[in-house]
N, C-alpha and C. Protein backbone atom coordinates (compact mmCIF):
# COMPACT_ATOMS: atom_id res chain seq x y z
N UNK A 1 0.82 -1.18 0.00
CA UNK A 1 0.00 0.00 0.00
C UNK A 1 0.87 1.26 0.00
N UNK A 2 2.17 1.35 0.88
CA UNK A 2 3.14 2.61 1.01
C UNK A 2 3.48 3.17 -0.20
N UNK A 3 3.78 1.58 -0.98
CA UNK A 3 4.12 1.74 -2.34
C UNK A 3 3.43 2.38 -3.43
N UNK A 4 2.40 2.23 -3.05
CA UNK A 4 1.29 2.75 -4.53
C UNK A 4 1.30 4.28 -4.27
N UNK A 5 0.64 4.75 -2.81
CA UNK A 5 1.08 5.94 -1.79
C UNK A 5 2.50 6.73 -2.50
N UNK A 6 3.21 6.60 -2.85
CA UNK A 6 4.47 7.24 -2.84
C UNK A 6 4.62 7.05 -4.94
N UNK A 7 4.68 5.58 -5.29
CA UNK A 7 4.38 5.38 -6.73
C UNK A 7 3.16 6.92 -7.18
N UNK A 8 2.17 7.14 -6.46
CA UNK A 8 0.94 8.46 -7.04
C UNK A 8 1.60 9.51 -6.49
N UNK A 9 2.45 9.72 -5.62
CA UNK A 9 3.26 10.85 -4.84
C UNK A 9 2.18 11.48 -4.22
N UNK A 10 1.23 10.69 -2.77
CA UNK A 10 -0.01 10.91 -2.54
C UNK A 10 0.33 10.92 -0.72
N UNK A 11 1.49 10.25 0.15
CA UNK A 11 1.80 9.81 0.92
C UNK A 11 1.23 11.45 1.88
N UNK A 12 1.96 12.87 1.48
CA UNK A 12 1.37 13.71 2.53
C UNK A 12 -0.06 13.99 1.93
N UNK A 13 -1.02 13.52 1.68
CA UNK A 13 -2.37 13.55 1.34
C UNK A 13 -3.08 12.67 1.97
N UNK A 14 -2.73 11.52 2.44
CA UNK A 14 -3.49 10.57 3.22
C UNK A 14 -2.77 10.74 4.47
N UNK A 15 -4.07 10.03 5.04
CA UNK A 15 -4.12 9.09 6.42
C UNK A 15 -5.03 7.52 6.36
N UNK A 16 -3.59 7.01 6.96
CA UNK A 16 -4.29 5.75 6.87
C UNK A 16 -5.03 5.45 8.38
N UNK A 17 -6.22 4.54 8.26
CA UNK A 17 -6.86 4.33 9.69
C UNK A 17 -7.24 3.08 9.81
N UNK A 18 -6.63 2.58 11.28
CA UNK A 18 -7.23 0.84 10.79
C UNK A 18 -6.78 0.24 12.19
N UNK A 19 -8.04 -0.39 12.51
CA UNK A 19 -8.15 -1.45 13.98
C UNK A 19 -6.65 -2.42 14.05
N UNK A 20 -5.78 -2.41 12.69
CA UNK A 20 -4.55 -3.56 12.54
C UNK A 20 -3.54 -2.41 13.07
N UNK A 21 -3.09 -2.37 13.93
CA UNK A 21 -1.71 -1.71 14.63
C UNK A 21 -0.75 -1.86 14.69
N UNK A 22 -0.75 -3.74 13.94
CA UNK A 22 1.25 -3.23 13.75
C UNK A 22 0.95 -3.22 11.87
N UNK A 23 -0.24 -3.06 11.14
CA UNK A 23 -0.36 -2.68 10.09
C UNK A 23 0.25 -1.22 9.86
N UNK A 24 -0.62 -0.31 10.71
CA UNK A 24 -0.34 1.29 10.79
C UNK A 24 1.02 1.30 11.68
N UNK A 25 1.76 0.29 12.36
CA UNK A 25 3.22 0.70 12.88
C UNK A 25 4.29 0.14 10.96
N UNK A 26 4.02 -0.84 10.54
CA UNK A 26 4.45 -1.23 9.85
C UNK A 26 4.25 -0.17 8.02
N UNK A 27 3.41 0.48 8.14
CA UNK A 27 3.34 1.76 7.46
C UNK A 27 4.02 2.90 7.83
N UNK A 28 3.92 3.08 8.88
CA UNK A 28 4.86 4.45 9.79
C UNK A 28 6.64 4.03 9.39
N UNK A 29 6.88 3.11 9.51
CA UNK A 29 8.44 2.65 9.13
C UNK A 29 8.57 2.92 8.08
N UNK A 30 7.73 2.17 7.11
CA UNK A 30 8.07 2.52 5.31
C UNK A 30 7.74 4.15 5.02
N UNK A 31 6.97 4.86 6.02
CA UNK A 31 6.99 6.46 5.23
C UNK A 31 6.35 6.92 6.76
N UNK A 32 7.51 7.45 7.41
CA UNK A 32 7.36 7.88 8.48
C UNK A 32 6.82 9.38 8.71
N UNK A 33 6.98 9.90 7.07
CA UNK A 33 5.70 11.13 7.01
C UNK A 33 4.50 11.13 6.91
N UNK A 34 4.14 9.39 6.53
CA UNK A 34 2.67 9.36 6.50
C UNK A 34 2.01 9.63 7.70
N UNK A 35 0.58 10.48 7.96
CA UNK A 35 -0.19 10.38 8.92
C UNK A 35 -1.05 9.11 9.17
N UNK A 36 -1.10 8.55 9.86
CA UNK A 36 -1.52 7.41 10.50
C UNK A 36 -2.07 7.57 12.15
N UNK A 37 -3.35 6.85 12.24
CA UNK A 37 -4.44 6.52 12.99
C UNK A 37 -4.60 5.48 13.59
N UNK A 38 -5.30 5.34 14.59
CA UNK A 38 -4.98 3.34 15.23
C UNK A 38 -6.62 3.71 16.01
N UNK A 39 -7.76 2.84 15.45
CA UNK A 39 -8.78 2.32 16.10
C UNK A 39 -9.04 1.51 16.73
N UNK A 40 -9.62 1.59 18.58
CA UNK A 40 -9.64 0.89 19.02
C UNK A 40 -10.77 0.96 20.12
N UNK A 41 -11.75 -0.58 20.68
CA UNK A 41 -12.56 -0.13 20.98
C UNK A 41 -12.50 -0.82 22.58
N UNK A 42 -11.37 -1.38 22.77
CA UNK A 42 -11.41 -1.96 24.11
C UNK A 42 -11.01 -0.76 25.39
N UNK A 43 -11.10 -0.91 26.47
CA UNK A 43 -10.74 0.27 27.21
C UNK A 43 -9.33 -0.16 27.86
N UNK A 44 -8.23 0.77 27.26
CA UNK A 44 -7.41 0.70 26.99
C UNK A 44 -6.73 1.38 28.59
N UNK A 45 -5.47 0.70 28.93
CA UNK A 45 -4.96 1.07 30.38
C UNK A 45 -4.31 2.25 29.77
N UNK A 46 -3.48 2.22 29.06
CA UNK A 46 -2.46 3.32 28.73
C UNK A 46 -2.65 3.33 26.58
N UNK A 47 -3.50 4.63 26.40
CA UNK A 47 -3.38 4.56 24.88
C UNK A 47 -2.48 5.43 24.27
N UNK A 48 -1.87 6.15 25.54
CA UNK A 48 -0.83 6.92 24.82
C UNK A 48 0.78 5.86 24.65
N UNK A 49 0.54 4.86 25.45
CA UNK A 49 1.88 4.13 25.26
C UNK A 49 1.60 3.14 23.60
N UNK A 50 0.01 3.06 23.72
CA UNK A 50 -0.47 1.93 22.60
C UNK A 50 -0.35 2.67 21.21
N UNK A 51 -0.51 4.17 21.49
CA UNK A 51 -0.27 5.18 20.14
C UNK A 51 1.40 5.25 20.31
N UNK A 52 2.45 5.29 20.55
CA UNK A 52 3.70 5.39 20.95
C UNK A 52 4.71 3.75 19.94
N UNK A 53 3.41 2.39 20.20
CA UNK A 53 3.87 1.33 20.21
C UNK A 53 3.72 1.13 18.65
N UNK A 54 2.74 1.56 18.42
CA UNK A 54 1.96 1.56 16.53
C UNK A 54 2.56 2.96 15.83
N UNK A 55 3.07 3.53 16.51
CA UNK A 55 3.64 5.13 15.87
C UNK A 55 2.53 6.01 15.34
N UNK A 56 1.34 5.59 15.77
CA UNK A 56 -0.11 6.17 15.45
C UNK A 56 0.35 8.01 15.91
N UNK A 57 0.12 8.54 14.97
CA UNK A 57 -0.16 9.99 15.36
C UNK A 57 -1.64 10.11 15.95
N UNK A 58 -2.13 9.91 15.67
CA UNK A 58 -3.68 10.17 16.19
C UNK A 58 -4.48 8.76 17.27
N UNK A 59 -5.20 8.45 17.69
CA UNK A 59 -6.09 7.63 18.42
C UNK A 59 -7.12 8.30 18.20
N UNK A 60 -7.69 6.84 17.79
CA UNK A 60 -9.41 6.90 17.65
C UNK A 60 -10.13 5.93 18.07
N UNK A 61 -10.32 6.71 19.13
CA UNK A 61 -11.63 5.47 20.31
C UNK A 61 -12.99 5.59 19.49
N UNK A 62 -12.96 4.19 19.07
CA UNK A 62 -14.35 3.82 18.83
C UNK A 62 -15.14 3.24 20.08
N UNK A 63 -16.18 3.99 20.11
CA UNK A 63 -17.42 3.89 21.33
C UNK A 63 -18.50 3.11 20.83
């Protein structure tokens, strides 16, 4: 996906968002300018360490 992202020269235009977290950590490595999101709906002890662990710029608690 990074690939196609960067192949359209589209990478600072998106954000990717997705319940898979070492998906969106494993995107953050290949284009660490991409903005990236991490959904999650369990109640989480620490989500700033869980956004830290996925390189998620953002958290999005789904309720």
């Amino acid at each position: 996906m990074v690939a196609i992202l960067k192949e359209y020269d589209i990478v600072g235009e998106t954000l990717v968002i997705s319940f898979d977290h070492p998906l969106v950590r494993q995107c953050k490595i290949l284009a660490p300018e991409l903005a990236c999101a991490i959904n999650y709906t369990a109640r989480v002890v620490d989500p700033v360490g869980l956004a830290k662990v996925s390189k998620a710029d953002i958290l999005n608690p789904t309720l």
